[in-house]
C-alpha atoms as a PDB file:
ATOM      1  CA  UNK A   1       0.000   0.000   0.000  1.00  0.00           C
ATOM      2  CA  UNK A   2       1.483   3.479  -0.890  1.00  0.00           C
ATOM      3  CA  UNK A   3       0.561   7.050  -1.657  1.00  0.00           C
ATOM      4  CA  UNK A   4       2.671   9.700  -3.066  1.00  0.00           C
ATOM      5  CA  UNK A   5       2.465  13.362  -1.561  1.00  0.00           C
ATOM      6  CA  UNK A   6       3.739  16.254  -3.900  1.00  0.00           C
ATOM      7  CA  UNK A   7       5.184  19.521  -2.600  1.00  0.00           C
ATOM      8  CA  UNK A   8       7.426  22.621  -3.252  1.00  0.00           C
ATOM      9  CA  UNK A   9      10.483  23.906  -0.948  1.00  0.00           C
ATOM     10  CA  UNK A  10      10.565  27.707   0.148  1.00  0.00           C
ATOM     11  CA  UNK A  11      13.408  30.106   1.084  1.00  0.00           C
ATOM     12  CA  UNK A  12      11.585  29.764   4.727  1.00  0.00           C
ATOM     13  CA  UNK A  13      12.565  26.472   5.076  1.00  0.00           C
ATOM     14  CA  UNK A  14      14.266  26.054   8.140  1.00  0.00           C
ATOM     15  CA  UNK A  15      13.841  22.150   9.011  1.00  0.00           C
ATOM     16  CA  UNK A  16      15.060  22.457  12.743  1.00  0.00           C
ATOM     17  CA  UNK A  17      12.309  20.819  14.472  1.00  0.00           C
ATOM     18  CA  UNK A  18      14.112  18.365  16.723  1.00  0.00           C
ATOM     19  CA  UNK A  19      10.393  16.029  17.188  1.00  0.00           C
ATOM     20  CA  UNK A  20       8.407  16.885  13.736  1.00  0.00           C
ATOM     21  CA  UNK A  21       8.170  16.894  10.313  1.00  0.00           C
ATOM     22  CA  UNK A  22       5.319  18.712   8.410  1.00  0.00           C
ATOM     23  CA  UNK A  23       3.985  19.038   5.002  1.00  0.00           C
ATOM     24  CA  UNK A  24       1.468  21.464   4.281  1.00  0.00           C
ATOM     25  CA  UNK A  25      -0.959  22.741   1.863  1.00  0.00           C
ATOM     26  CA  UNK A  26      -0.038  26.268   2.328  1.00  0.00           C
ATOM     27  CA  UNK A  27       1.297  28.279  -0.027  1.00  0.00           C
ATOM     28  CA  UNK A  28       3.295  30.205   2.552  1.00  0.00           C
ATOM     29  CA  UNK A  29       5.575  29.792   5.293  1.00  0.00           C
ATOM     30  CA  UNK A  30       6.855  31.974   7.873  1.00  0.00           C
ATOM     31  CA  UNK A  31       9.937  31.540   9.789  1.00  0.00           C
ATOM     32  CA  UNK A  32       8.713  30.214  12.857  1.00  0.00           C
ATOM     33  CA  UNK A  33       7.528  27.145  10.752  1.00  0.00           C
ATOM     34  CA  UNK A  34      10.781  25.372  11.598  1.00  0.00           C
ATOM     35  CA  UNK A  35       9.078  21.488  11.179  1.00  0.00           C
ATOM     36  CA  UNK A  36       7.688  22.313   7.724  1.00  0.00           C
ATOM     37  CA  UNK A  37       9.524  20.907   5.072  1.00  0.00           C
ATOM     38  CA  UNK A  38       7.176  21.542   1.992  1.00  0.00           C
ATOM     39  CA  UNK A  39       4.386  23.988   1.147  1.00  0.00           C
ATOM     40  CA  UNK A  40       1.593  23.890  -1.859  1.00  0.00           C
ATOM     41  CA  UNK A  41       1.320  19.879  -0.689  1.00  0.00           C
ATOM     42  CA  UNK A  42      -0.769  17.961  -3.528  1.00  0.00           C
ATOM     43  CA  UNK A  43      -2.534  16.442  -0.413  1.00  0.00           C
ATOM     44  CA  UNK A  44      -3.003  16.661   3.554  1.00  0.00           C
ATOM     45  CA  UNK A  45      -4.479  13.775   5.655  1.00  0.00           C
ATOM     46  CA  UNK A  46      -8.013  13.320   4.757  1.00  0.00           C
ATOM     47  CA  UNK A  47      -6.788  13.042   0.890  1.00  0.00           C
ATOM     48  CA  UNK A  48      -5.112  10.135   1.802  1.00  0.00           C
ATOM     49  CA  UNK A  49      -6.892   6.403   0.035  1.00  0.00           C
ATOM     50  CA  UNK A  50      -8.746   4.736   2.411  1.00  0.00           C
ATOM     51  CA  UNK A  51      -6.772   1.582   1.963  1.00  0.00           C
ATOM     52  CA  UNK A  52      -3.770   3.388   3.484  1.00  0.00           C
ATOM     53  CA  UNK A  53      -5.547   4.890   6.458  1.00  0.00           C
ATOM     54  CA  UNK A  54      -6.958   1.930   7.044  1.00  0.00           C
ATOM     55  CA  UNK A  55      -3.576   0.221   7.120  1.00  0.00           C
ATOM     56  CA  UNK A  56      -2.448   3.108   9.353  1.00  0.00           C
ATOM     57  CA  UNK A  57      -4.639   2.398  11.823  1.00  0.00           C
ATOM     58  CA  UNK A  58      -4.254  -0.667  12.757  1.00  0.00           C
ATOM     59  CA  UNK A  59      -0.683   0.464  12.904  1.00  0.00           C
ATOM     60  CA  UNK A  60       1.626  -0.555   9.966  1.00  0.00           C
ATOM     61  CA  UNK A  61       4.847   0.460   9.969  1.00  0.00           C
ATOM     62  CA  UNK A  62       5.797   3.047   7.545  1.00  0.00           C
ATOM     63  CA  UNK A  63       8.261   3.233   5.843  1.00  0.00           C
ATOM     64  CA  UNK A  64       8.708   6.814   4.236  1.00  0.00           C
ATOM     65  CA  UNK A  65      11.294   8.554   1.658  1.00  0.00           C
ATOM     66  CA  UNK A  66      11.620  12.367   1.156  1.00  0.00           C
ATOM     67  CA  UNK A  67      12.932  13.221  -2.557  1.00  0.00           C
ATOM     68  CA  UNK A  68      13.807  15.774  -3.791  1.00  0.00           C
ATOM     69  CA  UNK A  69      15.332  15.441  -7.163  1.00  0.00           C
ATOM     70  CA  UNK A  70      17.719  12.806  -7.254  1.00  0.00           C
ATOM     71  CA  UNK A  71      18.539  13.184  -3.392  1.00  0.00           C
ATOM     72  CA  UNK A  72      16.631  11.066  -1.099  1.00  0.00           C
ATOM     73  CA  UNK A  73      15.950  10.064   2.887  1.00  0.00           C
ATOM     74  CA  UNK A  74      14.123   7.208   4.093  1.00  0.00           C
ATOM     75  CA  UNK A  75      13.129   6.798   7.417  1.00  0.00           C
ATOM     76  CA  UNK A  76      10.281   4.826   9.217  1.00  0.00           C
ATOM     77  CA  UNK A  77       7.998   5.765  11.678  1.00  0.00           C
ATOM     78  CA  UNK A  78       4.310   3.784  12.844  1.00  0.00           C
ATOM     79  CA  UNK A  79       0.577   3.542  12.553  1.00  0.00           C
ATOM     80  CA  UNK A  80      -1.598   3.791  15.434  1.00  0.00           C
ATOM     81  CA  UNK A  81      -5.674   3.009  16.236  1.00  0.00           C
ATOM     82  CA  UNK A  82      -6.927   6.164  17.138  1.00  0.00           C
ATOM     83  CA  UNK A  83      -5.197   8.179  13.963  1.00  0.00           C
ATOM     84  CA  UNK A  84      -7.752  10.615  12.996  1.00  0.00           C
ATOM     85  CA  UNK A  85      -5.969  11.267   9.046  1.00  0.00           C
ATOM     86  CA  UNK A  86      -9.017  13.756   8.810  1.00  0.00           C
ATOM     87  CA  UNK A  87      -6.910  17.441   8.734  1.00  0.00           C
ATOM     88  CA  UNK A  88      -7.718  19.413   5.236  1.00  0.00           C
ATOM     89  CA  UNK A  89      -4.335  21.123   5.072  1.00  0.00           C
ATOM     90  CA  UNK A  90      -1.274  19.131   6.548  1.00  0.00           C
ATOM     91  CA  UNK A  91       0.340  16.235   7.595  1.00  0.00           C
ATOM     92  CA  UNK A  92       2.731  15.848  10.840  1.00  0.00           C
ATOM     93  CA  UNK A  93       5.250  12.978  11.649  1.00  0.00           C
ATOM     94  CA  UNK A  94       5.966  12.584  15.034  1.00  0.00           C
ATOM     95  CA  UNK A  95       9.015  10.868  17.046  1.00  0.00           C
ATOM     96  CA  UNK A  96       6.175  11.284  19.912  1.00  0.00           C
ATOM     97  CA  UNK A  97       2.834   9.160  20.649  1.00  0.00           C
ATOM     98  CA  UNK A  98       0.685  12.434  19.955  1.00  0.00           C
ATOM     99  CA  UNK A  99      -2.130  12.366  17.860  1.00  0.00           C
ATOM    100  CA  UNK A 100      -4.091  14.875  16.340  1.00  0.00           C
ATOM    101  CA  UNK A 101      -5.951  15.248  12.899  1.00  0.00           C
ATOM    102  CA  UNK A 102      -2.880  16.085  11.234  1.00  0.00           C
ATOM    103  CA  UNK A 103      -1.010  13.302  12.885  1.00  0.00           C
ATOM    104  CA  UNK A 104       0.384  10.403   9.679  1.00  0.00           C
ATOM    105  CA  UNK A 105       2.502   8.520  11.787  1.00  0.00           C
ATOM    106  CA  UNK A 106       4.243   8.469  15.346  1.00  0.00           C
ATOM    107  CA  UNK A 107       7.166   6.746  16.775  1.00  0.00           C
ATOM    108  CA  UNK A 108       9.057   8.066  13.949  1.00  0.00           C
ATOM    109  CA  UNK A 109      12.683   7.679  13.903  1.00  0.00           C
ATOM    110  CA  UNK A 110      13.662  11.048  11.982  1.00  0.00           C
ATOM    111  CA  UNK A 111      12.515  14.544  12.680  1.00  0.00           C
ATOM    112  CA  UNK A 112      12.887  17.786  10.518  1.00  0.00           C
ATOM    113  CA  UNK A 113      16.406  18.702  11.872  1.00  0.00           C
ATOM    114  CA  UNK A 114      17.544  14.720  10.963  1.00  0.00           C
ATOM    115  CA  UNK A 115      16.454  15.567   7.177  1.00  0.00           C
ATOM    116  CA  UNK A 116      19.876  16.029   5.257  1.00  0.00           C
ATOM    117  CA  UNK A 117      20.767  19.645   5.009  1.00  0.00           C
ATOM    118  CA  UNK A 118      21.679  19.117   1.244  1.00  0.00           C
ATOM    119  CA  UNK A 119      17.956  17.720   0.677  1.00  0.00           C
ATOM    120  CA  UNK A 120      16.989  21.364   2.943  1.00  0.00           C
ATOM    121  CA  UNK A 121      19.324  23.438   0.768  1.00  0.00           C
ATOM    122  CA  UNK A 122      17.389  22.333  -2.118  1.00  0.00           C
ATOM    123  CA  UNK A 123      14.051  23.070  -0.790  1.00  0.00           C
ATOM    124  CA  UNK A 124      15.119  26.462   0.321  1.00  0.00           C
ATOM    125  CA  UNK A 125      15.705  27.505  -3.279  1.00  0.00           C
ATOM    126  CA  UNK A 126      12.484  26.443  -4.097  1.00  0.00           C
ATOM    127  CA  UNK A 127      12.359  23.084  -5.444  1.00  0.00           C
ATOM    128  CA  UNK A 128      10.302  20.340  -5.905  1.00  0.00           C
ATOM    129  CA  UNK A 129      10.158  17.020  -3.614  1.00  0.00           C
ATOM    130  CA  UNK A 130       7.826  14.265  -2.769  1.00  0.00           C
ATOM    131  CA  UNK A 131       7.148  11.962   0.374  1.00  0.00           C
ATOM    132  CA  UNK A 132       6.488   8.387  -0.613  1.00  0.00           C
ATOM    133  CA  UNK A 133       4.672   6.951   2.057  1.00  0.00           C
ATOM    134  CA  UNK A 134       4.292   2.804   2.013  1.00  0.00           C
ATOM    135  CA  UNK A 135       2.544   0.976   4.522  1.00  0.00           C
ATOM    136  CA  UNK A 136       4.685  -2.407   5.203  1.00  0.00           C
ATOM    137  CA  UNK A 137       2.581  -5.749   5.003  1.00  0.00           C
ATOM    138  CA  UNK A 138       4.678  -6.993   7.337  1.00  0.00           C
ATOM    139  CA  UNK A 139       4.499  -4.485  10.807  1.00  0.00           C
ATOM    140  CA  UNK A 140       7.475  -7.123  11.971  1.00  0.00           C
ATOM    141  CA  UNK A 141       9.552  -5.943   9.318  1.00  0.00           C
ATOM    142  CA  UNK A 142      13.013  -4.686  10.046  1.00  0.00           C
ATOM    143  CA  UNK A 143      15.219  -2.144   7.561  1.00  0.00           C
END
């Protein structure tokens, strides 16, 4: 199971966050936003398939790859009953157990500030990336 989010990078970019990452449908960013990683997202929670959020929560694993052009990080991070997936503008990955509606996935083992700084320098002038999200069959599976 797998879904594809499309964003764009912004000089704002800061990626500091030391316990989140966030994607957003936003088409702006202030400074303070230092989890955001990606504004004008294609999607935000609730545009997610139902197959995945199903898959989600009965907590998967997930297994999840930023790219942005030929760079890439893949991290993995976890499903949980109780997942909401319902927010109409981000999406929030969380080394934490909270959940809110923007909450994808918790336990997750990288944060903003763990996302390669030359993946960030590319975002900051602007370009384009993508989170691949993929819900492992296997929640016992091990990288």
């Amino acid at each position: 199971m797998r879904d594809v989010i499309r964003f764009k990078g912004h000089p704002n970019i800061k990626a500091t966050h030391s316990t989140t990452i966030e994607i957003t449908k936003e088409s702006w960013l202030t400074p303070k936003g230092d989890c955001i990683i990606g504004i004008s997202a294609d999607k935000a929670c609730i545009d997610l398939s139902s197959e995945l959020k199903e898959s989600i929560r009965k907590g998967s694993k997930l297994k999840l790859t930023i790219v942005v052009g030929d760079k890439s990080f893949q991290f993995f991070a976890h499903g949980a009953q109780g997942l909401e997936l319902s927010d109409k503008t981000s999406i929030v990955i969380r080394k934490s157990n909270f959940v809110s509606s923007r909450t994808l996935a918790i336990r997750s083992e990288a944060a903003a500030s763990d996302v390669p700084r030359d993946i960030i320098e590319c975002l900051k002038k602007g370009e384009a990336g993508m989170l691949v999200i993929e819900a492992l069959e296997d929640p016992n599976y091990l990288p």
